[in-house]
PDB file of N, CA and C in Angstrom:
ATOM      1  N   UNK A   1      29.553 -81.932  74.641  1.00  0.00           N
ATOM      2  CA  UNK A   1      30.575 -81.522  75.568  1.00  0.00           C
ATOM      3  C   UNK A   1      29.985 -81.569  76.979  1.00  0.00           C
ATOM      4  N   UNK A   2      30.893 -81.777  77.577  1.00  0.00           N
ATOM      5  CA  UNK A   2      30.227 -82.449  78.918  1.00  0.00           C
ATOM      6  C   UNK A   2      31.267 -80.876  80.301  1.00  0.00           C
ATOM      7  N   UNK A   3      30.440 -80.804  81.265  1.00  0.00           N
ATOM      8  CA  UNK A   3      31.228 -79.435  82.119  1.00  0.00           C
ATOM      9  C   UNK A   3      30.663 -80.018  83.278  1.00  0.00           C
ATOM     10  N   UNK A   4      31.751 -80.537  84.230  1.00  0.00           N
ATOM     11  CA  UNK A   4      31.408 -81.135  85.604  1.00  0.00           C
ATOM     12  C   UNK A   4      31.523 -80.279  86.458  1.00  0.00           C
ATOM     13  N   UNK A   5      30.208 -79.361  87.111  1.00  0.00           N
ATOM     14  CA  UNK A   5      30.103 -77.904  87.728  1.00  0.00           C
ATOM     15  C   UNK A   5      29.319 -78.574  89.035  1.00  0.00           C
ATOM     16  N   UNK A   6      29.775 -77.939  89.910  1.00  0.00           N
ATOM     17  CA  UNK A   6      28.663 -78.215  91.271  1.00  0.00           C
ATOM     18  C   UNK A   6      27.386 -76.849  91.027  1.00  0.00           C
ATOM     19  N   UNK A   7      26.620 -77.145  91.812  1.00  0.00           N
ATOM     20  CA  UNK A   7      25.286 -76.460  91.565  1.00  0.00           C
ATOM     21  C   UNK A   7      25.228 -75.016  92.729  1.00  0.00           C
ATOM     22  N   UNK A   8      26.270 -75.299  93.461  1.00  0.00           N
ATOM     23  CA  UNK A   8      26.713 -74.083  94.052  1.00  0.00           C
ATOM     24  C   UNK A   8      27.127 -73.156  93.729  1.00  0.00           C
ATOM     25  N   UNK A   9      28.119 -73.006  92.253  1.00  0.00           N
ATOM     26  CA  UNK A   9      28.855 -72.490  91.569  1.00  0.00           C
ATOM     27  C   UNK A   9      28.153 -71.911  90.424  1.00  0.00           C
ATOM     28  N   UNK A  10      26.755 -72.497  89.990  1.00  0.00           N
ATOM     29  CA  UNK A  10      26.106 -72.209  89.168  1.00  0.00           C
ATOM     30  C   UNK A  10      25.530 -70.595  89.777  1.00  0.00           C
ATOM     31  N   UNK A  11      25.093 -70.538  90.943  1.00  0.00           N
ATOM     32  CA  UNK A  11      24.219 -69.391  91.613  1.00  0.00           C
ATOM     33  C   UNK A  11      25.164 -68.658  92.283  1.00  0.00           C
ATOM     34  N   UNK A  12      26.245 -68.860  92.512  1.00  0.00           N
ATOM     35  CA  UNK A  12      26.610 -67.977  93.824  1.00  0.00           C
ATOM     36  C   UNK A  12      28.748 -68.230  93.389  1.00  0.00           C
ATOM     37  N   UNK A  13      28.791 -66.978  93.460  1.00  0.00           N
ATOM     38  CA  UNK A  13      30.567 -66.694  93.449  1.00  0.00           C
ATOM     39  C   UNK A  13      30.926 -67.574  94.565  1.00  0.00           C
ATOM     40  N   UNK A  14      32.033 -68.217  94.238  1.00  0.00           N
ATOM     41  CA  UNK A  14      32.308 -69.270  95.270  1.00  0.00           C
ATOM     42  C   UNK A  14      33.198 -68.664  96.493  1.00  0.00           C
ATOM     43  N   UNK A  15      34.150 -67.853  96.401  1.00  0.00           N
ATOM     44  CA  UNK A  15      34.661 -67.098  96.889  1.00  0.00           C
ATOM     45  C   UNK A  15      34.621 -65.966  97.715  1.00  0.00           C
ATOM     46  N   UNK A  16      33.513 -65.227  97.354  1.00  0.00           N
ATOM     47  CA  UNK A  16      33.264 -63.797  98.091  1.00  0.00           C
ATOM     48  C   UNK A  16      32.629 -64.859  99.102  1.00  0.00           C
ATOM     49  N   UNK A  17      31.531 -65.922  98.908  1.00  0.00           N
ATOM     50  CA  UNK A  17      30.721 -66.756 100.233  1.00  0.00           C
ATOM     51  C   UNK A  17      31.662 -67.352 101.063  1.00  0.00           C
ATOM     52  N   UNK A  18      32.718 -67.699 100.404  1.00  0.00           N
ATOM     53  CA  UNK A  18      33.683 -68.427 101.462  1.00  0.00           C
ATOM     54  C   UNK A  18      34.413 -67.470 102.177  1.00  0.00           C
ATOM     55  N   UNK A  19      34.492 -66.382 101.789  1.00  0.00           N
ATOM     56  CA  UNK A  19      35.286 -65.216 102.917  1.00  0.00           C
ATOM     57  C   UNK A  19      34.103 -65.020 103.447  1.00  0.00           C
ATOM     58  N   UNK A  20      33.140 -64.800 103.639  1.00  0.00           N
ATOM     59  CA  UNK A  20      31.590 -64.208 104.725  1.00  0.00           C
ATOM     60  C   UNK A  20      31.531 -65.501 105.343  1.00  0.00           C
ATOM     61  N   UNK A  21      31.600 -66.155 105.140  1.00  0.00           N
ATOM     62  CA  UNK A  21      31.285 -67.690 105.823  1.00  0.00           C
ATOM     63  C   UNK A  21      32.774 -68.050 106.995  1.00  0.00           C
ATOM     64  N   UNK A  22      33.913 -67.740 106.532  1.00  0.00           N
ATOM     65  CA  UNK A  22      34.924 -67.842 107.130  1.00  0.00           C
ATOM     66  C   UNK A  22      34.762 -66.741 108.157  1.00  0.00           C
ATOM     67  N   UNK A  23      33.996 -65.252 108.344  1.00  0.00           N
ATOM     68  CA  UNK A  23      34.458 -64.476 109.185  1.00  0.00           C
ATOM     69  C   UNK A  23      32.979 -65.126 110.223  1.00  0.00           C
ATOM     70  N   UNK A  24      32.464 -65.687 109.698  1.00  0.00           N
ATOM     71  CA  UNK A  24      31.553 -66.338 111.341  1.00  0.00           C
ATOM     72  C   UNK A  24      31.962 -67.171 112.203  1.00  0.00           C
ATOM     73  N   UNK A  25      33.946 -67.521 112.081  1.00  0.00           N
ATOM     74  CA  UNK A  25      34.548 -67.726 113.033  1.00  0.00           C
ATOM     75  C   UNK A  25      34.936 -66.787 114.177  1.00  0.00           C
ATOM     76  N   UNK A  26      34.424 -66.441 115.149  1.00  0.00           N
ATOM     77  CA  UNK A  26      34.735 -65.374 116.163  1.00  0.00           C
ATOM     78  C   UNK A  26      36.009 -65.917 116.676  1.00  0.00           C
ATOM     79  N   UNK A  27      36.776 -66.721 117.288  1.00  0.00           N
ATOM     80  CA  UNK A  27      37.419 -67.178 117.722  1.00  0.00           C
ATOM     81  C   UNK A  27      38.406 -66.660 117.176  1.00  0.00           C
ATOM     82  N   UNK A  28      38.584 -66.579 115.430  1.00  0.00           N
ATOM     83  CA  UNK A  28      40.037 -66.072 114.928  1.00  0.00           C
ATOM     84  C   UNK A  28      40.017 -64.404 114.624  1.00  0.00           C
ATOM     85  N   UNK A  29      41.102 -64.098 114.601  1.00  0.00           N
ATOM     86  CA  UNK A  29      41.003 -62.473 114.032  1.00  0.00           C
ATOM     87  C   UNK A  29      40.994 -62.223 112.843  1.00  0.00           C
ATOM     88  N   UNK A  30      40.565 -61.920 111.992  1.00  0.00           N
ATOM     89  CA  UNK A  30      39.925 -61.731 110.807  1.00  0.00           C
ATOM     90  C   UNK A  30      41.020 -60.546 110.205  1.00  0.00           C
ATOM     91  N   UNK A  31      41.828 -60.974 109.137  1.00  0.00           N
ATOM     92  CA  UNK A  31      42.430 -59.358 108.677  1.00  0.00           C
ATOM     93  C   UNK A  31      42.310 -60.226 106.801  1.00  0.00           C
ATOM     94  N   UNK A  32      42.650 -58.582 106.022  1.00  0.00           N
ATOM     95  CA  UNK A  32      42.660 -59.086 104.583  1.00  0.00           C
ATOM     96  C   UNK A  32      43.504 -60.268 103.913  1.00  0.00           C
ATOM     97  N   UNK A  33      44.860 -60.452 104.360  1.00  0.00           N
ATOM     98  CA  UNK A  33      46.040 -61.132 104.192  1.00  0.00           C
ATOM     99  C   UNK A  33      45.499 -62.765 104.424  1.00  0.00           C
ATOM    100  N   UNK A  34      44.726 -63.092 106.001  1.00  0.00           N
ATOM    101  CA  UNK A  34      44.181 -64.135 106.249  1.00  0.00           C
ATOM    102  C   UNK A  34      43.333 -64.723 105.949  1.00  0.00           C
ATOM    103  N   UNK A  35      42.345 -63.880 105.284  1.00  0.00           N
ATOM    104  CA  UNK A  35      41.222 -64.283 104.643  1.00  0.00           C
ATOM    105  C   UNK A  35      41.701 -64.376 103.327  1.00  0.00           C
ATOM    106  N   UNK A  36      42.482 -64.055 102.530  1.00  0.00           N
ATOM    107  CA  UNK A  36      43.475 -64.246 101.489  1.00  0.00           C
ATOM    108  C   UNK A  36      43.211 -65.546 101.134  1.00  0.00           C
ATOM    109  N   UNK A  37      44.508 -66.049 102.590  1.00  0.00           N
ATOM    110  CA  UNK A  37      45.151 -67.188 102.267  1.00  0.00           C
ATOM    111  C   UNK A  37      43.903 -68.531 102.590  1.00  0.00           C
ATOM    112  N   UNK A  38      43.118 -67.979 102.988  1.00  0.00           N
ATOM    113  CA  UNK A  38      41.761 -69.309 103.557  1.00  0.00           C
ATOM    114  C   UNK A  38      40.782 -69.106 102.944  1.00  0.00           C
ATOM    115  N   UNK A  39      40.831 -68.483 101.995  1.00  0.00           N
ATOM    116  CA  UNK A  39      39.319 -68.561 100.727  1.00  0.00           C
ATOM    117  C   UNK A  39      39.707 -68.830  99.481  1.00  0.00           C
ATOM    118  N   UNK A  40      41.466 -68.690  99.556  1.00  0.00           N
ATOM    119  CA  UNK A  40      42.145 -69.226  98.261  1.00  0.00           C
ATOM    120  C   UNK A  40      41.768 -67.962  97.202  1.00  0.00           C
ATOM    121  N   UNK A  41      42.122 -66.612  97.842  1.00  0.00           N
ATOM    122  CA  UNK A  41      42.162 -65.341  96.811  1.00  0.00           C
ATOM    123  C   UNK A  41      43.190 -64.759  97.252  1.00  0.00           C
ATOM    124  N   UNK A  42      43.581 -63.936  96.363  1.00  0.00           N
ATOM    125  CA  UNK A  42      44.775 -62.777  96.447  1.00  0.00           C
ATOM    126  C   UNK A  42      43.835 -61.463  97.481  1.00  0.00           C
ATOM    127  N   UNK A  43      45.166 -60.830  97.580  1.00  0.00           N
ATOM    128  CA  UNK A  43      44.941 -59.835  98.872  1.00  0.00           C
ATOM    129  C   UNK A  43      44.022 -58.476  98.084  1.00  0.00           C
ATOM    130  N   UNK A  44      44.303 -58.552  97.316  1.00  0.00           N
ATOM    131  CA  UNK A  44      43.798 -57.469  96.312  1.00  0.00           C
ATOM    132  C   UNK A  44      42.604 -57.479  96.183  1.00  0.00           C
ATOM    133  N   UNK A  45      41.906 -58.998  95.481  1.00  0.00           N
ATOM    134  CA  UNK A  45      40.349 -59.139  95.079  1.00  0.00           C
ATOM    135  C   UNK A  45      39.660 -59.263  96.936  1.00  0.00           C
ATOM    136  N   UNK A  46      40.110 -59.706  97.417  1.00  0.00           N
ATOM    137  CA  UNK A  46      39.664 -59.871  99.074  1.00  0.00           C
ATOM    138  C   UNK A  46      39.484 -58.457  99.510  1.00  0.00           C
ATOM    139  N   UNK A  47      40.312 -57.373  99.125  1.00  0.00           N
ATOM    140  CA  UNK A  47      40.193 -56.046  99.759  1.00  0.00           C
ATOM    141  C   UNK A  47      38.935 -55.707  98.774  1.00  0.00           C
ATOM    142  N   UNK A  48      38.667 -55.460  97.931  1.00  0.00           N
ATOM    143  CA  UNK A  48      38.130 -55.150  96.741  1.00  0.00           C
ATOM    144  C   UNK A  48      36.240 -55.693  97.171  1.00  0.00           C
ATOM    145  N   UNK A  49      36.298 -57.088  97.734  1.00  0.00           N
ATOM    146  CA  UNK A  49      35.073 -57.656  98.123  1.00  0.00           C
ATOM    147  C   UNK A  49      34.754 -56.993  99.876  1.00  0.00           C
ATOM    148  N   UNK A  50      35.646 -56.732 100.371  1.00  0.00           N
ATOM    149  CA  UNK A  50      35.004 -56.246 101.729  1.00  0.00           C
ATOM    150  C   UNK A  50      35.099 -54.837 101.871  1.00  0.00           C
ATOM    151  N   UNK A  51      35.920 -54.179 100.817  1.00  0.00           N
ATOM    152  CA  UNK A  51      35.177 -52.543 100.597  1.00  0.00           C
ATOM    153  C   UNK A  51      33.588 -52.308 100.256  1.00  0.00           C
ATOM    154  N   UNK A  52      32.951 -53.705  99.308  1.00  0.00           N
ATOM    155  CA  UNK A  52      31.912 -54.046  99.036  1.00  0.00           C
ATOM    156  C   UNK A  52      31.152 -54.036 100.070  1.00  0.00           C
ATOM    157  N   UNK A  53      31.675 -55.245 100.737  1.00  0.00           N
ATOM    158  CA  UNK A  53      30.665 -55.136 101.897  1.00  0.00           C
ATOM    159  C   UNK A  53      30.833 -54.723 102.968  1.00  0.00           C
ATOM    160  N   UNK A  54      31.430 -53.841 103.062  1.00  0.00           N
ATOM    161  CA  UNK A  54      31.456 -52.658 104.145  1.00  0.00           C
ATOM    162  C   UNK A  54      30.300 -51.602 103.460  1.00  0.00           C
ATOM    163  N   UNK A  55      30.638 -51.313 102.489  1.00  0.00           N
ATOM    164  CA  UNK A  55      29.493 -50.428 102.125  1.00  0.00           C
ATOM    165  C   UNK A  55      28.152 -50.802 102.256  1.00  0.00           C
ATOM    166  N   UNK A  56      27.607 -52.219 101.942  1.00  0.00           N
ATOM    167  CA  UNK A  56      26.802 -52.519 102.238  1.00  0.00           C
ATOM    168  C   UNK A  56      26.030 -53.207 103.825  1.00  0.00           C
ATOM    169  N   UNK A  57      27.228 -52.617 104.534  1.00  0.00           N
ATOM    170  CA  UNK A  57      27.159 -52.819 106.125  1.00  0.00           C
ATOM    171  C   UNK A  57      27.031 -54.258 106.464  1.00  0.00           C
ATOM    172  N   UNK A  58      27.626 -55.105 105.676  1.00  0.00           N
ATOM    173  CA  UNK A  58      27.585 -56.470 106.021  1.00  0.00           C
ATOM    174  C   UNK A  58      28.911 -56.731 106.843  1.00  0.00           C
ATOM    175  N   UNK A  59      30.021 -56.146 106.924  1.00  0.00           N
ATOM    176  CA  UNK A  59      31.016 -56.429 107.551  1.00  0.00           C
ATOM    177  C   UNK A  59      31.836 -55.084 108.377  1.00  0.00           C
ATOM    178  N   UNK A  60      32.249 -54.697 109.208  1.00  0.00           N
ATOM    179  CA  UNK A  60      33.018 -53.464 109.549  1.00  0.00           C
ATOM    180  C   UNK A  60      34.564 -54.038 109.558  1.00  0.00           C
ATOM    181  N   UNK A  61      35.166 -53.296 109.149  1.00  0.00           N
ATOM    182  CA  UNK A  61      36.578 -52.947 108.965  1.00  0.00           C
ATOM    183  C   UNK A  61      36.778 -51.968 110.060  1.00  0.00           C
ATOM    184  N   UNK A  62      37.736 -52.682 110.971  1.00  0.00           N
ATOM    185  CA  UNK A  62      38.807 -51.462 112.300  1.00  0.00           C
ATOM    186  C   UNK A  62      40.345 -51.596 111.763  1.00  0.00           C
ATOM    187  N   UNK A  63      40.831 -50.203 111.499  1.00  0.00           N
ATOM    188  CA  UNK A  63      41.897 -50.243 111.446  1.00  0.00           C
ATOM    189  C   UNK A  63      42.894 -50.277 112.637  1.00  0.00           C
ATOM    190  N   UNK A  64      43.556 -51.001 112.861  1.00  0.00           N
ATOM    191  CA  UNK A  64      44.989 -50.885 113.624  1.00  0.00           C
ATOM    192  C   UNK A  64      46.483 -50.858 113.931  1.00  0.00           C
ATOM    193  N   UNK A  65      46.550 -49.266 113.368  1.00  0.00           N
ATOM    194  CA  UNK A  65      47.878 -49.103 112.539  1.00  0.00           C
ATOM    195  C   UNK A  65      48.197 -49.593 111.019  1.00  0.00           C
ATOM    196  N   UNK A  66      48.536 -50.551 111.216  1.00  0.00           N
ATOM    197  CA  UNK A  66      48.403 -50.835 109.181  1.00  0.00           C
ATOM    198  C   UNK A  66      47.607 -52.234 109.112  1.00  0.00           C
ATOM    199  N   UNK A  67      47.076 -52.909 109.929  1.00  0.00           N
ATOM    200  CA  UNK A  67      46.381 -54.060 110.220  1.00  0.00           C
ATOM    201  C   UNK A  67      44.880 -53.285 110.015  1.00  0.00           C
ATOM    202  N   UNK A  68      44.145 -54.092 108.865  1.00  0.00           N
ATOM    203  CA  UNK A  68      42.554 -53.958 108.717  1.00  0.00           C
ATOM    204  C   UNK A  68      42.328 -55.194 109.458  1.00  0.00           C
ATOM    205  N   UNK A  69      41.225 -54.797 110.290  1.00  0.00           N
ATOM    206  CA  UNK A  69      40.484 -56.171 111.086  1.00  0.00           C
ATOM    207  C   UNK A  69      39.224 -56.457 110.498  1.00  0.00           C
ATOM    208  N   UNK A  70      38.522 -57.489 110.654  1.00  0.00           N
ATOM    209  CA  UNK A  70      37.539 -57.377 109.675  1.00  0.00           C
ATOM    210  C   UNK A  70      36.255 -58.436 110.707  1.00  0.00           C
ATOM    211  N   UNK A  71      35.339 -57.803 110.874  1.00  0.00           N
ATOM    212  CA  UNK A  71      34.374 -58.834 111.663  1.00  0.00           C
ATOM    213  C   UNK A  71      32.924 -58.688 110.679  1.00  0.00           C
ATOM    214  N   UNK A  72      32.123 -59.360 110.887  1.00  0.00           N
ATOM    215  CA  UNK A  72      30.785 -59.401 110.542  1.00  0.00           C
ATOM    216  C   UNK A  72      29.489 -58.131 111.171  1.00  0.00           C
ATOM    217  N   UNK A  73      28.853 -58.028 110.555  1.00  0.00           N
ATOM    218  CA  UNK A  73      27.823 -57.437 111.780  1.00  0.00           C
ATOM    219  C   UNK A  73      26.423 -58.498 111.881  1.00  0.00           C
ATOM    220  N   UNK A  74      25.962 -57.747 112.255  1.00  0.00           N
ATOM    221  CA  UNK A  74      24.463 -58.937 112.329  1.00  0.00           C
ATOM    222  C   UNK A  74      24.124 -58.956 111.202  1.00  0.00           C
ATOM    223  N   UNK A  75      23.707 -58.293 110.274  1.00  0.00           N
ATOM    224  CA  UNK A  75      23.262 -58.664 109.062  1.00  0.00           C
ATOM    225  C   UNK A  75      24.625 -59.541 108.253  1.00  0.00           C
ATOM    226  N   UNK A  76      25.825 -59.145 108.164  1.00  0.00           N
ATOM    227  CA  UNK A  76      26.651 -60.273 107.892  1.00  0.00           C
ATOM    228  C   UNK A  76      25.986 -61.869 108.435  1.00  0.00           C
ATOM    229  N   UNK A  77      26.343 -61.838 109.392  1.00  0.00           N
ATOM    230  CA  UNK A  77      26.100 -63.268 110.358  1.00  0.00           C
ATOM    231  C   UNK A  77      24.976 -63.846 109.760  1.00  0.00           C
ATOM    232  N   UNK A  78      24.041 -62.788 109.078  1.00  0.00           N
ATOM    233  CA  UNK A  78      22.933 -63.314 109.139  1.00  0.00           C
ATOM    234  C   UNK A  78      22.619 -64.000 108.095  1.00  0.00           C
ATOM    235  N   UNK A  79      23.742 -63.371 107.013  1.00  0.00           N
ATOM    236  CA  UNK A  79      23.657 -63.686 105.251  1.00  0.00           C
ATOM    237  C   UNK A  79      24.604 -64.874 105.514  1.00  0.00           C
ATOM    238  N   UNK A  80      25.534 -64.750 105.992  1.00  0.00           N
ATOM    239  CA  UNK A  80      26.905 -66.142 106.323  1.00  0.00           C
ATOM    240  C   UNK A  80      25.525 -66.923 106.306  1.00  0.00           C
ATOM    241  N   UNK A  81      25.003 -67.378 107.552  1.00  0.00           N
ATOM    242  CA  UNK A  81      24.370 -68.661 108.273  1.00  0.00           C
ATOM    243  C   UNK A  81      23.016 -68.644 106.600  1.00  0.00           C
ATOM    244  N   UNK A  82      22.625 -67.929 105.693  1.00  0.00           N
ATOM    245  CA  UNK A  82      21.837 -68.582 104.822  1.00  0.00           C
ATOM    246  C   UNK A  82      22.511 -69.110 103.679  1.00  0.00           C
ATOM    247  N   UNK A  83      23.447 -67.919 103.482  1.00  0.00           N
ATOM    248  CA  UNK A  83      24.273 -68.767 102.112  1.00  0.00           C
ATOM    249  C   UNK A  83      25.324 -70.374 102.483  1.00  0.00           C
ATOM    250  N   UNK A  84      25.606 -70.515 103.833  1.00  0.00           N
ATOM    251  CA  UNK A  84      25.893 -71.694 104.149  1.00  0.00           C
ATOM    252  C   UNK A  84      24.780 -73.005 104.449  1.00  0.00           C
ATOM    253  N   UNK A  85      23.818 -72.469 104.697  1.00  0.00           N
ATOM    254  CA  UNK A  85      22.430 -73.099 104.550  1.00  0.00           C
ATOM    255  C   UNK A  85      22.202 -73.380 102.930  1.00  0.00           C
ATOM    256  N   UNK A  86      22.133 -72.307 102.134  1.00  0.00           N
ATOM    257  CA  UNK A  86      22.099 -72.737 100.564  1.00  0.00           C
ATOM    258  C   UNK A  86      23.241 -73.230 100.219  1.00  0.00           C
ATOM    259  N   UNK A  87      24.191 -73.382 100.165  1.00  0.00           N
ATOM    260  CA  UNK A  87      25.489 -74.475  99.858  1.00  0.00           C
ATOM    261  C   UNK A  87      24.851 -76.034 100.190  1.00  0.00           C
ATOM    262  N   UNK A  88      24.467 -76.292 101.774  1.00  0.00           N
ATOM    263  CA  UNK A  88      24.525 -77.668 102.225  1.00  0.00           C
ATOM    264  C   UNK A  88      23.710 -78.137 101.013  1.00  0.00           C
ATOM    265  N   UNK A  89      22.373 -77.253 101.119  1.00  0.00           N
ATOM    266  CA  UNK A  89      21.470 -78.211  99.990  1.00  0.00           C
ATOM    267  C   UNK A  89      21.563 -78.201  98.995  1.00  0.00           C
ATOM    268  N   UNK A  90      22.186 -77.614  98.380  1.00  0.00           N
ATOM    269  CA  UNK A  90      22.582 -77.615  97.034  1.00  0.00           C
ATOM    270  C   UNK A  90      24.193 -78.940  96.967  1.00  0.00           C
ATOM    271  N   UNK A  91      24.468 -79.598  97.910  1.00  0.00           N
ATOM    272  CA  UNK A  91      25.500 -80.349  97.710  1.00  0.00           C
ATOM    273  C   UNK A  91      24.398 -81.609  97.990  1.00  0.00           C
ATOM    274  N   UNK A  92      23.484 -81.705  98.634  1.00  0.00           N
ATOM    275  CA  UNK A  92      22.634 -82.698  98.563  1.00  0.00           C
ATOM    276  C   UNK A  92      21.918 -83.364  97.420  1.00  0.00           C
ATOM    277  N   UNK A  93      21.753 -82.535  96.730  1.00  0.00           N
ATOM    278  CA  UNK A  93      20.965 -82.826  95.536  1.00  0.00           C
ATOM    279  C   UNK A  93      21.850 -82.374  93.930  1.00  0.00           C
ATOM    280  N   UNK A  94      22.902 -82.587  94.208  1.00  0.00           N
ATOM    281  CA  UNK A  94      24.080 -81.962  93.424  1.00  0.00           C
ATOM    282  C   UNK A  94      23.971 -82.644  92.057  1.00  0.00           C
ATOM    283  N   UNK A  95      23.819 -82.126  90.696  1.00  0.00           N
ATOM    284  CA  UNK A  95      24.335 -82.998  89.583  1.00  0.00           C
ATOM    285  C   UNK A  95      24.905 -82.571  89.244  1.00  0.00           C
ATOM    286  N   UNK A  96      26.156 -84.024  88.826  1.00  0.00           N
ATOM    287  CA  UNK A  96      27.084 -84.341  88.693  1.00  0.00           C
ATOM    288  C   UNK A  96      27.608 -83.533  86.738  1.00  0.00           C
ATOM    289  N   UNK A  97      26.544 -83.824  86.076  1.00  0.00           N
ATOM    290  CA  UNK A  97      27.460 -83.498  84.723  1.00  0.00           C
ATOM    291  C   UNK A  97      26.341 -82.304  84.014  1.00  0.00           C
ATOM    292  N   UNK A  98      26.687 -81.428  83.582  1.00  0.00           N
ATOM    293  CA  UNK A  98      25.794 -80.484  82.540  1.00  0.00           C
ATOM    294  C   UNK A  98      26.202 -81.204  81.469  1.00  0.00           C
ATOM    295  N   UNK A  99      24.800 -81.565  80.249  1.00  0.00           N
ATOM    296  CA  UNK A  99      25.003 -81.692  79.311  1.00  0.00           C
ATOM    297  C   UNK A  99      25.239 -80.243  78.159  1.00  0.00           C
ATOM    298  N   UNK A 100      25.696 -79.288  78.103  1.00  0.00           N
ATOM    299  CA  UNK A 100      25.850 -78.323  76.750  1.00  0.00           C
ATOM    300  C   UNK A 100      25.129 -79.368  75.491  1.00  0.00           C
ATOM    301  N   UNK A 101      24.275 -78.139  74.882  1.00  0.00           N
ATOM    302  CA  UNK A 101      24.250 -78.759  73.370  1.00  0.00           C
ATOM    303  C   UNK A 101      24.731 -78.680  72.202  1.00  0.00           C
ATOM    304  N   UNK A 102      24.772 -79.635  71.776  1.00  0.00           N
ATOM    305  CA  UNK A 102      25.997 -79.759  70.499  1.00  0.00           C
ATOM    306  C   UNK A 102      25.786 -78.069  69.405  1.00  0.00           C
ATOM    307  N   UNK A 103      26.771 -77.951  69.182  1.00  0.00           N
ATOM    308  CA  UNK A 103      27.190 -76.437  68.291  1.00  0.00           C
ATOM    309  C   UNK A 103      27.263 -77.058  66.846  1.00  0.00           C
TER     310      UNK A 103
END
């Protein structure tokens, strides 16, 4: 049986990295709903991952009125710019098919 996996996916949730990686856009405003719809998760598991990392002081949450804003801090920024560093090379040297062994 053959499982055509990128090698990114093997080490690292594809998702929680693509919302930390998406908020090292300063330019846009960052809320749960938007990061939703641009990491390709529901509003629910997105709230659920940055209660996470709020606790772990990787991101601060400002509320405004019923709008959560959501920015990085330096240690965010700092994990964004390596786990996007470990993505590139891991698409460089990417194989293509896992062999599984026969059952």
């Amino acid at each position: 049986m053959k499982i055509k996996q990128e090698l990114k996916e093997v080490f690292l949730h594809i998702k929680p990295v693509k919302m930390l990686i998406l908020l090292k856009n300063e330019e846009v405003e960052w809320y749960l709903s938007k990061i939703a719809k641009e990491s390709g998760s529901t509003y629910v598991y997105v709230k659920e991952i940055m209660d996470i990392l709020k606790r772990e002081q990787i991101v601060e949450i400002k509320e405004e009125g019923r709008i959560k804003k959501i920015t990085p801090t330096e240690k965010g920024l700092e994990l964004a710019n390596i786990l996007e560093e470990f993505i590139k090379k891991c698409e460089l040297k990417e194989t293509s098919d896992i062999i599984l062994p026969a059952e």
